[in-house]
PDB file of N, CA and C in Angstrom:
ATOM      1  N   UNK A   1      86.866 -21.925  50.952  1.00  0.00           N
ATOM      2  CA  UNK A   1      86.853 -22.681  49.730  1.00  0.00           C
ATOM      3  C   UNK A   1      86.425 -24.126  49.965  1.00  0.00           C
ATOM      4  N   UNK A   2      87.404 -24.644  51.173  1.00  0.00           N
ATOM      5  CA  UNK A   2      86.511 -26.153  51.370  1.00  0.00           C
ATOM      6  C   UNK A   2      85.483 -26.336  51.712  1.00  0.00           C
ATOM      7  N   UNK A   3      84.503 -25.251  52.326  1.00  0.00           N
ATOM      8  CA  UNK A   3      82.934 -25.726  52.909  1.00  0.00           C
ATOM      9  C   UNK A   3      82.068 -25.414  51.610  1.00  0.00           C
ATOM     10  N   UNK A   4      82.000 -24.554  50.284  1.00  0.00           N
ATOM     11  CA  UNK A   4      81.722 -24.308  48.951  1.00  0.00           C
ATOM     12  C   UNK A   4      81.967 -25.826  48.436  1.00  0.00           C
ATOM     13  N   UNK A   5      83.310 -25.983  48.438  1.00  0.00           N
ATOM     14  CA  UNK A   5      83.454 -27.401  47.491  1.00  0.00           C
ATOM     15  C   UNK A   5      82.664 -28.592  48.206  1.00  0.00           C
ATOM     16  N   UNK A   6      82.630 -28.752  49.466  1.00  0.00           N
ATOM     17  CA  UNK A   6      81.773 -29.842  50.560  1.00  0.00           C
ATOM     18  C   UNK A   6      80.451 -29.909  50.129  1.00  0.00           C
ATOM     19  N   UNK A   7      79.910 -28.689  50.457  1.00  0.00           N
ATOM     20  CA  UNK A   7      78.309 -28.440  50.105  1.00  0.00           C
ATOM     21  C   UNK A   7      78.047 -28.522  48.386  1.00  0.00           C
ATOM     22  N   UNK A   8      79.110 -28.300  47.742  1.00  0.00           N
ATOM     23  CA  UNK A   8      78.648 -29.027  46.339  1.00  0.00           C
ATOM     24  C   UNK A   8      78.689 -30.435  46.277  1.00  0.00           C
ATOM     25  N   UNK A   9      79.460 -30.962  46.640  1.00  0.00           N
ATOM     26  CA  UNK A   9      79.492 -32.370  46.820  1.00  0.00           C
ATOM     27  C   UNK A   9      78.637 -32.771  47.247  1.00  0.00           C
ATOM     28  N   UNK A  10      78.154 -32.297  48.598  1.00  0.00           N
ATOM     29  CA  UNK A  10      76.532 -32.666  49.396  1.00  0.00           C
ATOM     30  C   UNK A  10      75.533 -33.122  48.450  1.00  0.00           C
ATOM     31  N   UNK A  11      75.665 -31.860  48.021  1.00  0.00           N
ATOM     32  CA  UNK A  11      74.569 -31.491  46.534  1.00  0.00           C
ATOM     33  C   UNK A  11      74.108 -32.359  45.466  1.00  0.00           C
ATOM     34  N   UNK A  12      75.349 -32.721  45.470  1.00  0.00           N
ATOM     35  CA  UNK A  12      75.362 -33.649  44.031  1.00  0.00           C
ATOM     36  C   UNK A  12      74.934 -34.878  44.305  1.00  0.00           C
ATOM     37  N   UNK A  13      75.454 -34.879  45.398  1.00  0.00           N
ATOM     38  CA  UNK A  13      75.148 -36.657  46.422  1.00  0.00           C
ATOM     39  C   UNK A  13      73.900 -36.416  46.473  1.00  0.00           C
ATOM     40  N   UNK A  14      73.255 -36.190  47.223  1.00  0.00           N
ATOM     41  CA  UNK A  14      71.552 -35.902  47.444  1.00  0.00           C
ATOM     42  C   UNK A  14      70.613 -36.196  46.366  1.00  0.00           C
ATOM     43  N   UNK A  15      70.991 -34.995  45.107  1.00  0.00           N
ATOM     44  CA  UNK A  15      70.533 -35.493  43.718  1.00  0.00           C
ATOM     45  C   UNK A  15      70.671 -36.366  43.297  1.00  0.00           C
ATOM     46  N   UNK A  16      71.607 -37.380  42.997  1.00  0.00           N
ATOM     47  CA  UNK A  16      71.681 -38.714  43.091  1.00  0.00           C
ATOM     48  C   UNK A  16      70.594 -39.411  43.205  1.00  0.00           C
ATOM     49  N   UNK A  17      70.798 -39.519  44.884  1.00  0.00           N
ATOM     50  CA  UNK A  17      70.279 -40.168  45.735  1.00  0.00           C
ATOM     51  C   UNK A  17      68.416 -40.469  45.286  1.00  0.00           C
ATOM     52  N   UNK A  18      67.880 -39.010  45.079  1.00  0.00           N
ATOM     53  CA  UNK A  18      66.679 -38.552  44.721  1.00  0.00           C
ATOM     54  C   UNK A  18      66.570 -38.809  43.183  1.00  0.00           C
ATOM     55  N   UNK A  19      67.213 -38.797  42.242  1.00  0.00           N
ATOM     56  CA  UNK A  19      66.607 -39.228  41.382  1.00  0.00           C
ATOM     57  C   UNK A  19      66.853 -40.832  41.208  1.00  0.00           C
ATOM     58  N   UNK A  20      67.885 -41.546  42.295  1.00  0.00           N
ATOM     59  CA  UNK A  20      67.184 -42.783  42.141  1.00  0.00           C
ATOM     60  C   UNK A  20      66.716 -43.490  42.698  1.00  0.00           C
ATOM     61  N   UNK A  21      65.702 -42.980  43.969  1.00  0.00           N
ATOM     62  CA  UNK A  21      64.581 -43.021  44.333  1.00  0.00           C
ATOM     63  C   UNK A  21      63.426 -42.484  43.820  1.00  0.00           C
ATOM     64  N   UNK A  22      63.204 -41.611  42.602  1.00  0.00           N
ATOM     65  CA  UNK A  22      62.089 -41.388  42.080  1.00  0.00           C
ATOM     66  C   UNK A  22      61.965 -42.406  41.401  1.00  0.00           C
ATOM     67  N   UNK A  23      63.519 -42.264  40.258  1.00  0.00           N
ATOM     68  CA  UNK A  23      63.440 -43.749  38.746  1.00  0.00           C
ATOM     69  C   UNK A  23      62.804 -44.976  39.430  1.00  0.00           C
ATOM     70  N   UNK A  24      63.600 -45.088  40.420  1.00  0.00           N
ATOM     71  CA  UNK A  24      62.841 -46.561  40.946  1.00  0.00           C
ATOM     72  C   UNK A  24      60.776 -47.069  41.548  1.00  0.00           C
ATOM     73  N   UNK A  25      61.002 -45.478  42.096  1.00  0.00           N
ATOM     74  CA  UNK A  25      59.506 -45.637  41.935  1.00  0.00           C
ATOM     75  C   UNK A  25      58.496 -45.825  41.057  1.00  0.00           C
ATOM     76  N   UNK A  26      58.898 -44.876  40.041  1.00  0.00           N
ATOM     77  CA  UNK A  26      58.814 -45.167  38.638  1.00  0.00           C
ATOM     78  C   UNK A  26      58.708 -46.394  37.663  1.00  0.00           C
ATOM     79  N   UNK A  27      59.325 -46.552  37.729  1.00  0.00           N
ATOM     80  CA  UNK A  27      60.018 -48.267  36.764  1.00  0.00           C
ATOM     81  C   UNK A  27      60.016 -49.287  37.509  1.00  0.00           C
ATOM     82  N   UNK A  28      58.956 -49.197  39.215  1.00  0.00           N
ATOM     83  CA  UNK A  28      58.879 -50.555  39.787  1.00  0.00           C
ATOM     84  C   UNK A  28      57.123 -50.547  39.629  1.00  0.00           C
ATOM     85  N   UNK A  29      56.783 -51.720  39.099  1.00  0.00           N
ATOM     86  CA  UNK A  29      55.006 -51.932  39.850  1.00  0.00           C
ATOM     87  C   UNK A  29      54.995 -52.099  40.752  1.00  0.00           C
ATOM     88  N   UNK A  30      54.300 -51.225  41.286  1.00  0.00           N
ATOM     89  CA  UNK A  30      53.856 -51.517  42.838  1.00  0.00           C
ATOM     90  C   UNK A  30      52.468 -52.222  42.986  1.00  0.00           C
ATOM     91  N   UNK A  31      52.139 -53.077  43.529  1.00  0.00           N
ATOM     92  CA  UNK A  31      50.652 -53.633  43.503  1.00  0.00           C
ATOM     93  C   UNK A  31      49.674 -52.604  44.465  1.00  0.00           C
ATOM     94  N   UNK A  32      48.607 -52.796  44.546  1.00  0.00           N
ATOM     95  CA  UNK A  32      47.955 -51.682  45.307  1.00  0.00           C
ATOM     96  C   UNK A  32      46.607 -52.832  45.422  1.00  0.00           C
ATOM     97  N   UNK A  33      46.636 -53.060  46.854  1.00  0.00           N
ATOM     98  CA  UNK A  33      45.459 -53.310  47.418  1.00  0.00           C
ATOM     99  C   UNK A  33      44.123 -52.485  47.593  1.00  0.00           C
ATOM    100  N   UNK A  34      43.128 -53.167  47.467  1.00  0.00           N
ATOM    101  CA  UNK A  34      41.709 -52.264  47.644  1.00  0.00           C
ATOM    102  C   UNK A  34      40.993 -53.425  48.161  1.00  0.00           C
ATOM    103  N   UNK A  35      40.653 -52.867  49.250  1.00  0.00           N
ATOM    104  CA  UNK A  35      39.600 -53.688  50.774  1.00  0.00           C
ATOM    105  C   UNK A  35      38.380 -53.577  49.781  1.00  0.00           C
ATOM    106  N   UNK A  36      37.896 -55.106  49.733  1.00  0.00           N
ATOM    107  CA  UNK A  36      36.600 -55.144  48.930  1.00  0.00           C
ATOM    108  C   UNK A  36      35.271 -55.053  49.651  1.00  0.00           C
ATOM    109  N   UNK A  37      35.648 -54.959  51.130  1.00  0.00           N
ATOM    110  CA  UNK A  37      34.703 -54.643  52.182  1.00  0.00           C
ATOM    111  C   UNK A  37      35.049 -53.594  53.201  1.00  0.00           C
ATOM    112  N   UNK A  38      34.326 -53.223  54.107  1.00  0.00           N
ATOM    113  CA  UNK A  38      34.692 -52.129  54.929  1.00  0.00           C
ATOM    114  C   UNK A  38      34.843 -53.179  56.378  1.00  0.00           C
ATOM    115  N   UNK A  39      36.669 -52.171  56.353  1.00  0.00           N
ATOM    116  CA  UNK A  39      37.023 -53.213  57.935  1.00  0.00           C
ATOM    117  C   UNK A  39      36.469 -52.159  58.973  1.00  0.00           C
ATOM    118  N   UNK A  40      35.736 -52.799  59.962  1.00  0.00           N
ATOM    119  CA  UNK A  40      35.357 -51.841  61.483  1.00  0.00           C
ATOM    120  C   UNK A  40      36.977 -52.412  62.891  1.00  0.00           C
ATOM    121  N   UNK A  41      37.334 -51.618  63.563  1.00  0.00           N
ATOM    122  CA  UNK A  41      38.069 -51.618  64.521  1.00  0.00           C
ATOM    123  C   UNK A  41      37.580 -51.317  65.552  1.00  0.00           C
ATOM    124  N   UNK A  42      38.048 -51.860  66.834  1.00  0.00           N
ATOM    125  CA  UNK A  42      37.595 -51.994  67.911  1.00  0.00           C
ATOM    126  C   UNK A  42      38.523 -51.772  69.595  1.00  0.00           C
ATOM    127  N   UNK A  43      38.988 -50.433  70.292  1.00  0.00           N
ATOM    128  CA  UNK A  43      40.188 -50.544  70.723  1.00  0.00           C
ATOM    129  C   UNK A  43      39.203 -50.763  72.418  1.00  0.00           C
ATOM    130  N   UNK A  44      40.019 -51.736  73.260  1.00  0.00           N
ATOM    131  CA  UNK A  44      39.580 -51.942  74.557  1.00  0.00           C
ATOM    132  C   UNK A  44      40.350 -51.609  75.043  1.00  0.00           C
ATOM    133  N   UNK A  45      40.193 -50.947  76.711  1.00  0.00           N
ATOM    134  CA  UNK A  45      41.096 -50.477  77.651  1.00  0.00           C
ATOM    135  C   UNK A  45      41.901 -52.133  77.742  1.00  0.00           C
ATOM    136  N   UNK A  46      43.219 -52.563  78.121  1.00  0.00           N
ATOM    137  CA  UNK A  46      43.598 -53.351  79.251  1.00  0.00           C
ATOM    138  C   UNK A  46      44.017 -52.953  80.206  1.00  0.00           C
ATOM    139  N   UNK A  47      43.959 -51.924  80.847  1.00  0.00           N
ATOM    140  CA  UNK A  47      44.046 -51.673  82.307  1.00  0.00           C
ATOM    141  C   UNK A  47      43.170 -52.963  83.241  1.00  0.00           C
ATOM    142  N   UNK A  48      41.569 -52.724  82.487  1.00  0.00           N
ATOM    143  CA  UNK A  48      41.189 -53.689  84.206  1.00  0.00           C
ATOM    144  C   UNK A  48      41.464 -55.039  84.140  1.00  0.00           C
ATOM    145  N   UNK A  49      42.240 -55.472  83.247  1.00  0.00           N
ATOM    146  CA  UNK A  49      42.518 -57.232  83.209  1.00  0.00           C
ATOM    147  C   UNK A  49      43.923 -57.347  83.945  1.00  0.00           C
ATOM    148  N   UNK A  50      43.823 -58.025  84.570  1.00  0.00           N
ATOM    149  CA  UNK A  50      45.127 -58.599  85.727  1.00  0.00           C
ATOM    150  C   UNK A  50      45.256 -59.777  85.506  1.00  0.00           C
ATOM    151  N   UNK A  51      44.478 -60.642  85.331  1.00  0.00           N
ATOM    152  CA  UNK A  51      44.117 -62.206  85.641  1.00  0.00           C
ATOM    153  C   UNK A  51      44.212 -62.960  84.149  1.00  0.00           C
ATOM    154  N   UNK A  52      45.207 -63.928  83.978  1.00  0.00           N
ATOM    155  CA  UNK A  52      44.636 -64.259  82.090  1.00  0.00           C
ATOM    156  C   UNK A  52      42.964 -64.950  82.433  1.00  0.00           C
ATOM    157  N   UNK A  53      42.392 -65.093  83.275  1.00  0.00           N
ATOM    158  CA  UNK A  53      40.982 -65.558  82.999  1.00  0.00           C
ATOM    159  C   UNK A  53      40.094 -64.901  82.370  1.00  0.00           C
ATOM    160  N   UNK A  54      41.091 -63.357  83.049  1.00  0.00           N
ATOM    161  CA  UNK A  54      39.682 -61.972  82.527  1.00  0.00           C
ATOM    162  C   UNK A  54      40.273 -61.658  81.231  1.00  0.00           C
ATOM    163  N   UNK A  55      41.361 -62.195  81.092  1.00  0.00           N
ATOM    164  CA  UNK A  55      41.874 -61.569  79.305  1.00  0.00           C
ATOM    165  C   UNK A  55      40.939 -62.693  78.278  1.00  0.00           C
ATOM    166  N   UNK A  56      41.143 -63.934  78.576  1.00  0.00           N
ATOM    167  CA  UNK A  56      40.087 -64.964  78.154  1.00  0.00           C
ATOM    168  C   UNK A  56      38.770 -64.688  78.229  1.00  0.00           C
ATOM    169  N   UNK A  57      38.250 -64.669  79.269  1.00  0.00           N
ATOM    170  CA  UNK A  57      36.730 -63.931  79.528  1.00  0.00           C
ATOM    171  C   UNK A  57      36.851 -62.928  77.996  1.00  0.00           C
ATOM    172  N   UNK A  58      37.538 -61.558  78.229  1.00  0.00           N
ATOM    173  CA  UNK A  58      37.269 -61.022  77.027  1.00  0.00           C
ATOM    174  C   UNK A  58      37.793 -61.003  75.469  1.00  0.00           C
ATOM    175  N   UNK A  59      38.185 -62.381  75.368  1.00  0.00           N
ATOM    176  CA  UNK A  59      38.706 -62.594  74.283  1.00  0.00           C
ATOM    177  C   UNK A  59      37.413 -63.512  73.516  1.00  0.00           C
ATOM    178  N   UNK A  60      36.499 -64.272  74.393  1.00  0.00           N
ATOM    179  CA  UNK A  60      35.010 -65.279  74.355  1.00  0.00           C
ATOM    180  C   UNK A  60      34.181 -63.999  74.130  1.00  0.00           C
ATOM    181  N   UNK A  61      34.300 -62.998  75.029  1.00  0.00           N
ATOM    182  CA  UNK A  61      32.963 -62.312  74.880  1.00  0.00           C
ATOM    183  C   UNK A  61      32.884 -61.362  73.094  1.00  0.00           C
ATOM    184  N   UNK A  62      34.603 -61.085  72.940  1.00  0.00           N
ATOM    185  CA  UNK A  62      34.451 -60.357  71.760  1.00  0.00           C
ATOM    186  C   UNK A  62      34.191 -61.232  70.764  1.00  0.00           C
ATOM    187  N   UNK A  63      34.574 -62.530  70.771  1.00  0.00           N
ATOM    188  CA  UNK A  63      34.549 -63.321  69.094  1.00  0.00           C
ATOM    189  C   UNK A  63      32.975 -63.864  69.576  1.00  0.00           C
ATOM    190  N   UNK A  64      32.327 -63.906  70.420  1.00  0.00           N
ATOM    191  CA  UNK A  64      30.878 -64.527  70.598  1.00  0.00           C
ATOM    192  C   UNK A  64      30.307 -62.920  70.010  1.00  0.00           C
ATOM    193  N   UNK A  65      30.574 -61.541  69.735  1.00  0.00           N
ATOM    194  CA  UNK A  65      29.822 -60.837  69.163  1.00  0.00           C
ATOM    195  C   UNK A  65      30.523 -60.509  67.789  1.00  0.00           C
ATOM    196  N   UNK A  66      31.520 -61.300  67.288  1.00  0.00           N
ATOM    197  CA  UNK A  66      31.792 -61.285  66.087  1.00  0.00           C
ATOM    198  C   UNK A  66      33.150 -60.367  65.689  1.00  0.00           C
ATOM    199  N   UNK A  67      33.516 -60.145  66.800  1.00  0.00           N
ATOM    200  CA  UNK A  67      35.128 -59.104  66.803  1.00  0.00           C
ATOM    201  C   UNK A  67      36.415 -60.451  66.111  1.00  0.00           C
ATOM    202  N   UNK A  68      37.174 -60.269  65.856  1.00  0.00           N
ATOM    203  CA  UNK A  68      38.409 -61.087  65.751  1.00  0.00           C
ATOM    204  C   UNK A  68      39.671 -59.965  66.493  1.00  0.00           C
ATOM    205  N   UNK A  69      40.129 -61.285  67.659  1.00  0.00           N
ATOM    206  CA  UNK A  69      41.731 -60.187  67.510  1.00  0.00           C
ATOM    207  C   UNK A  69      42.033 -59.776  66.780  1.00  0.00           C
ATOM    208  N   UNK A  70      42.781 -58.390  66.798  1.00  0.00           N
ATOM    209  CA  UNK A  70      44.013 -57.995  65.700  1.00  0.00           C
ATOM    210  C   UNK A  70      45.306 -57.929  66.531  1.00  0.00           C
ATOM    211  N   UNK A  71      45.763 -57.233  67.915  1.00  0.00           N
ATOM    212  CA  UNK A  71      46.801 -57.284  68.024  1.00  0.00           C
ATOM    213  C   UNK A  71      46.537 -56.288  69.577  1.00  0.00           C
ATOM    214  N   UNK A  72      47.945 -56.004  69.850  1.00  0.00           N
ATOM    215  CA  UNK A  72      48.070 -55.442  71.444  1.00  0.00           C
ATOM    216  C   UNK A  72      49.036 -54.402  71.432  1.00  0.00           C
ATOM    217  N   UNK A  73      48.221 -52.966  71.860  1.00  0.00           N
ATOM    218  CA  UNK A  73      49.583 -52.179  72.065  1.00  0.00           C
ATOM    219  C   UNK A  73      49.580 -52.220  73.548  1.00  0.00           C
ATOM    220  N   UNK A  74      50.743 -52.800  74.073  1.00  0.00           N
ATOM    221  CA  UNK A  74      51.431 -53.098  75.645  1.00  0.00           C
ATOM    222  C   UNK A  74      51.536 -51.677  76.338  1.00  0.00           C
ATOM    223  N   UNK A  75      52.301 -50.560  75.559  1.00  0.00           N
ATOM    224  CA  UNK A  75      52.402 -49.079  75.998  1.00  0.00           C
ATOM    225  C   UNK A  75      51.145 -48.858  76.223  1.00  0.00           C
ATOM    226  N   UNK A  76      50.318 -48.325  75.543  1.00  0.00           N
ATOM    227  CA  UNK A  76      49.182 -47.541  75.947  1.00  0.00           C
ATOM    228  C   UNK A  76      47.953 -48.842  76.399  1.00  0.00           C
ATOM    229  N   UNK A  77      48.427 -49.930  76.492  1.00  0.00           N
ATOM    230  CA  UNK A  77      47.776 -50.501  77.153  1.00  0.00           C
ATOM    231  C   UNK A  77      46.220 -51.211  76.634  1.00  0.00           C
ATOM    232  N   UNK A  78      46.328 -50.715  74.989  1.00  0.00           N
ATOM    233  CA  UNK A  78      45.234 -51.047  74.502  1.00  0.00           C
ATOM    234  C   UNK A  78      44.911 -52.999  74.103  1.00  0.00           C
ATOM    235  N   UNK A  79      43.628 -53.226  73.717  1.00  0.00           N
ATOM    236  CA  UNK A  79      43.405 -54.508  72.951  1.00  0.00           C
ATOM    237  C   UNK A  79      43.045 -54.090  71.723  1.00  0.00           C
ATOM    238  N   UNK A  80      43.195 -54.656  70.554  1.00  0.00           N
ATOM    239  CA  UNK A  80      42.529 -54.098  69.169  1.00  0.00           C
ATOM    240  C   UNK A  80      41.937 -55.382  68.326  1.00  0.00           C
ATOM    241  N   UNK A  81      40.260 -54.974  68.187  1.00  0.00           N
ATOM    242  CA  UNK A  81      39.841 -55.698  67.382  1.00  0.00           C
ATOM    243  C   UNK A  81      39.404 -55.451  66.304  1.00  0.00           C
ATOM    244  N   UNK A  82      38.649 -56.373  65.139  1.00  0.00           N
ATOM    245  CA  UNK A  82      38.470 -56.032  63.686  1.00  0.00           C
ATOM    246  C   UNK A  82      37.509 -56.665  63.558  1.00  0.00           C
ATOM    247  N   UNK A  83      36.441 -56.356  62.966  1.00  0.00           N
ATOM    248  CA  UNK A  83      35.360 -56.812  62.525  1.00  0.00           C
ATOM    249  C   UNK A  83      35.298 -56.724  60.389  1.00  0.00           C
TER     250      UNK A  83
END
């Protein structure tokens, strides 16, 4: 009898929960961006840089062909740029 009455309770909680996360989706504006140009990305190994000269070196060579940083994933070791 108590795991019937629990799991209704569950139940009811959940529904809740879900319809007021729909209402709110609903009844909030959300703004919505649209890229008025097309962004290009650019991912570089950092494995062969050891030295900040060679991270500099390729930080000159990408914005001298028109890349801009975007950011660094440290785990996989990448550089990421955006044009």
């Amino acid at each position: 009898m108590k795991k019937n009455r629990f799991s209704k309770v569950a139940l009811i909680i959940l529904m809740i929960l879900l319809t007021v996360d729909i209402g709110s989706r609903l009844l909030s504006n959300q703004s919505i961006a649209i890229a008025g140009s097309k962004i290009q990305y650019k991912v570089v190994s950092a494995k062969p840089i050891n030295t900040p000269e060679q991270y500099e070196k390729l930080l000159n060579d990408m914005s001298n062909k028109g890349w801009t940083f975007n950011h660094v994933v440290t785990l996989a070791n990448m550089i990421i740029f955006s044009k």
